[in-house]
Protein backbone atom coordinates (compact mmCIF):
# COMPACT_ATOMS: atom_id res chain seq x y z
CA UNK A 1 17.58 19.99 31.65
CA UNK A 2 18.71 22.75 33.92
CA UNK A 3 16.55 26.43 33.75
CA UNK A 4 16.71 29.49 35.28
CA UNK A 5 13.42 30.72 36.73
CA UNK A 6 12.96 34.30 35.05
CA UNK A 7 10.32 35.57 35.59
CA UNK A 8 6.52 34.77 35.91
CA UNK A 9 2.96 36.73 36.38
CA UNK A 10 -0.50 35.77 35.87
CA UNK A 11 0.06 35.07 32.00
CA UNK A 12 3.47 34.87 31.12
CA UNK A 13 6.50 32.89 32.59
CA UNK A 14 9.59 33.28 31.54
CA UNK A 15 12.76 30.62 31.66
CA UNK A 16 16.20 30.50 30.62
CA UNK A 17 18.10 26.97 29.81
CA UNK A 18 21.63 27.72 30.46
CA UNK A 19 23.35 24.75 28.42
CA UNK A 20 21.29 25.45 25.76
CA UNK A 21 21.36 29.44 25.67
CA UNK A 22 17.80 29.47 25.31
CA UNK A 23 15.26 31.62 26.62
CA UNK A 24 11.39 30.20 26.77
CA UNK A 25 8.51 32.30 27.17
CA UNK A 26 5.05 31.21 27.79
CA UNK A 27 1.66 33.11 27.23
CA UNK A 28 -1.63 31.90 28.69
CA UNK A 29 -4.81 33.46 28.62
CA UNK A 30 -4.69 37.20 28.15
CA UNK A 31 -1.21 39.10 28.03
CA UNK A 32 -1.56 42.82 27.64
CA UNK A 33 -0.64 45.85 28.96
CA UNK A 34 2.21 45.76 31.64
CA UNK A 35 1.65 41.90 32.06
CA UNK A 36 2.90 41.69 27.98
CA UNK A 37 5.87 43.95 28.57
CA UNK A 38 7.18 43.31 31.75
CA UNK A 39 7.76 39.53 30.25
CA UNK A 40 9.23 40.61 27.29
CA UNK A 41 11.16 42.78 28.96
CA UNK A 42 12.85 40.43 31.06
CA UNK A 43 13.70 38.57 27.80
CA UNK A 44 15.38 41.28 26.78
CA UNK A 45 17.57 41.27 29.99
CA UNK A 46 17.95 37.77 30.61
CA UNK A 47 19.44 37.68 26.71
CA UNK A 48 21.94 40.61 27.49
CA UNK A 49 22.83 38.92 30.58
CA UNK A 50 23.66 35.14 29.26
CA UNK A 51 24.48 35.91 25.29
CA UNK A 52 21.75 33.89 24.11
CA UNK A 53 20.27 34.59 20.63
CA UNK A 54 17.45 31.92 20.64
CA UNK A 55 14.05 32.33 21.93
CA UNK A 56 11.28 30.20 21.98
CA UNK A 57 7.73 30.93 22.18
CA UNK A 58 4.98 28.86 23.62
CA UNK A 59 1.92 30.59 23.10
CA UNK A 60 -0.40 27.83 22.44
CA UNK A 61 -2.81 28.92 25.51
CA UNK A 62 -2.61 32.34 24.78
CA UNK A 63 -6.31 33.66 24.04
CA UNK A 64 -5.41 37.24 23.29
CA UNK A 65 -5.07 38.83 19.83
CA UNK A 66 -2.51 42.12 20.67
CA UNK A 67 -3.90 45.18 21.02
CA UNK A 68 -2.41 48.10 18.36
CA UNK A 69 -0.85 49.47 21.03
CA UNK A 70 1.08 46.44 22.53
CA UNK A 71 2.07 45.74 18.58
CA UNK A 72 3.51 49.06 18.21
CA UNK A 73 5.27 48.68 21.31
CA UNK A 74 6.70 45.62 20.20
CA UNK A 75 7.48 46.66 17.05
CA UNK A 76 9.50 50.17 17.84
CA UNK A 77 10.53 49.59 21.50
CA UNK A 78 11.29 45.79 22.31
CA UNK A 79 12.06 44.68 18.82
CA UNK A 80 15.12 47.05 18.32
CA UNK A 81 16.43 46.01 21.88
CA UNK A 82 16.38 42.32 20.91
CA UNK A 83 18.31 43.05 17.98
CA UNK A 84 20.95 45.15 19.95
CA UNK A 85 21.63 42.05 22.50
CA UNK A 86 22.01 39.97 19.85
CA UNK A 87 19.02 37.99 18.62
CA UNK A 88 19.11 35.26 15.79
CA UNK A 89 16.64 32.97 16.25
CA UNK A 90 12.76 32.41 17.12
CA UNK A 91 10.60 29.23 17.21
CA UNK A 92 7.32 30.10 17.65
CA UNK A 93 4.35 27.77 18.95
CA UNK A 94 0.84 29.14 17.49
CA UNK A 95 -1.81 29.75 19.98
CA UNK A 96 -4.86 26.50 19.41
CA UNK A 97 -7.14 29.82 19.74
CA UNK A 98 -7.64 31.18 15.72
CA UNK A 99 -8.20 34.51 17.18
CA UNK A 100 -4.76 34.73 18.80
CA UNK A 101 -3.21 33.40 15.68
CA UNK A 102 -4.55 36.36 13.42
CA UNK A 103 -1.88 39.43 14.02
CA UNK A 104 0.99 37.00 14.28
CA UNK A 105 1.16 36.54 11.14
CA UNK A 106 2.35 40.31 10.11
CA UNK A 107 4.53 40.04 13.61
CA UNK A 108 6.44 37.05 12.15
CA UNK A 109 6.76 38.57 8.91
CA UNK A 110 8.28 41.70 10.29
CA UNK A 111 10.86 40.17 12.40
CA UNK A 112 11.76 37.90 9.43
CA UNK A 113 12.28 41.33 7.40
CA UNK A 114 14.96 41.91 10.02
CA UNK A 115 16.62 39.29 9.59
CA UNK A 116 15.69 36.80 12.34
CA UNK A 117 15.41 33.53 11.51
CA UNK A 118 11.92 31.93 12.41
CA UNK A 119 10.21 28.40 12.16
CA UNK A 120 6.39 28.24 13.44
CA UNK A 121 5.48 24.98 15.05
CA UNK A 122 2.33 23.53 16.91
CA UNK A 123 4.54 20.96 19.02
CA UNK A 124 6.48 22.69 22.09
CA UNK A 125 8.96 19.72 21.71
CA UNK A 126 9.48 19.93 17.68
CA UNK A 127 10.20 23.91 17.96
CA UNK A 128 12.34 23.14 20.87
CA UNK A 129 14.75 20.71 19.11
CA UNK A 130 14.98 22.68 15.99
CA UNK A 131 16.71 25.63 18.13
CA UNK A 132 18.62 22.74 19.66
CA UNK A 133 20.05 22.27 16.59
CA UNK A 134 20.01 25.44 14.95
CA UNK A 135 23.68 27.29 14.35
């Protein structure tokens, strides 16, 4: 499978798969800050650039529960982006850390409110195939 190298720091890497119109993120360790939002960030571009609506979510090494203010952030600033280029669909992969699991929970629950259809998986390949075949 063909992808586009993104963008990548010390936690986060970011991928796009061009025949499939999906963009990948990864988490490890700790995300915050400017490490958090430049990834997501470049989500948000890579999404306006190629007309993809799918995004998958590997966070299963991801050891960090957000901080309020990355959640607001999120929430009022990179949320309403994603929505203006078009997004449709999220499979998430839950971090194995409980601790990182915690505020996802009212994070998925939001975005469904807005309409975004979400599955939550612990296998990278199961949450890939359902956005494979997801419309």
């Amino acid at each position: 499978m063909e992808k586009i190298d993104v963008f990548k720091n010390e936690n986060a890497t970011m991928v796009y798969y061009p025949e499939l119109k999906i963009v990948h993120n990864t988490f490890s360790g700790s995300p915050t800050g400017k490490q958090f939002r430049e990834a997501l960030d470049a989500g948000v571009e890579v999404m306006k650039k190629y007309g993809s609506t799918k995004w998958l979510s590997d966070d299963r090494q991801n050891q960090v529960q957000f901080s309020d203010e990355d959640n607001e952030w999120a929430d009022k600033d990179w949320f309403p982006r994603m929505l203006q280029v078009g997004w449709k669909t999220w499979a998430m992969v839950v971090p194995e850390a409980v601790a990182a699991r915690d505020n996802l929970v009212d994070i998925i629950d939001n975005i469904y409110e807005q309409g975004i259809r979400i599955m939550v998986f612990s296998d990278l390949d199961k949450a890939l195939q359902w956005l494979i075949e997801e419309k």
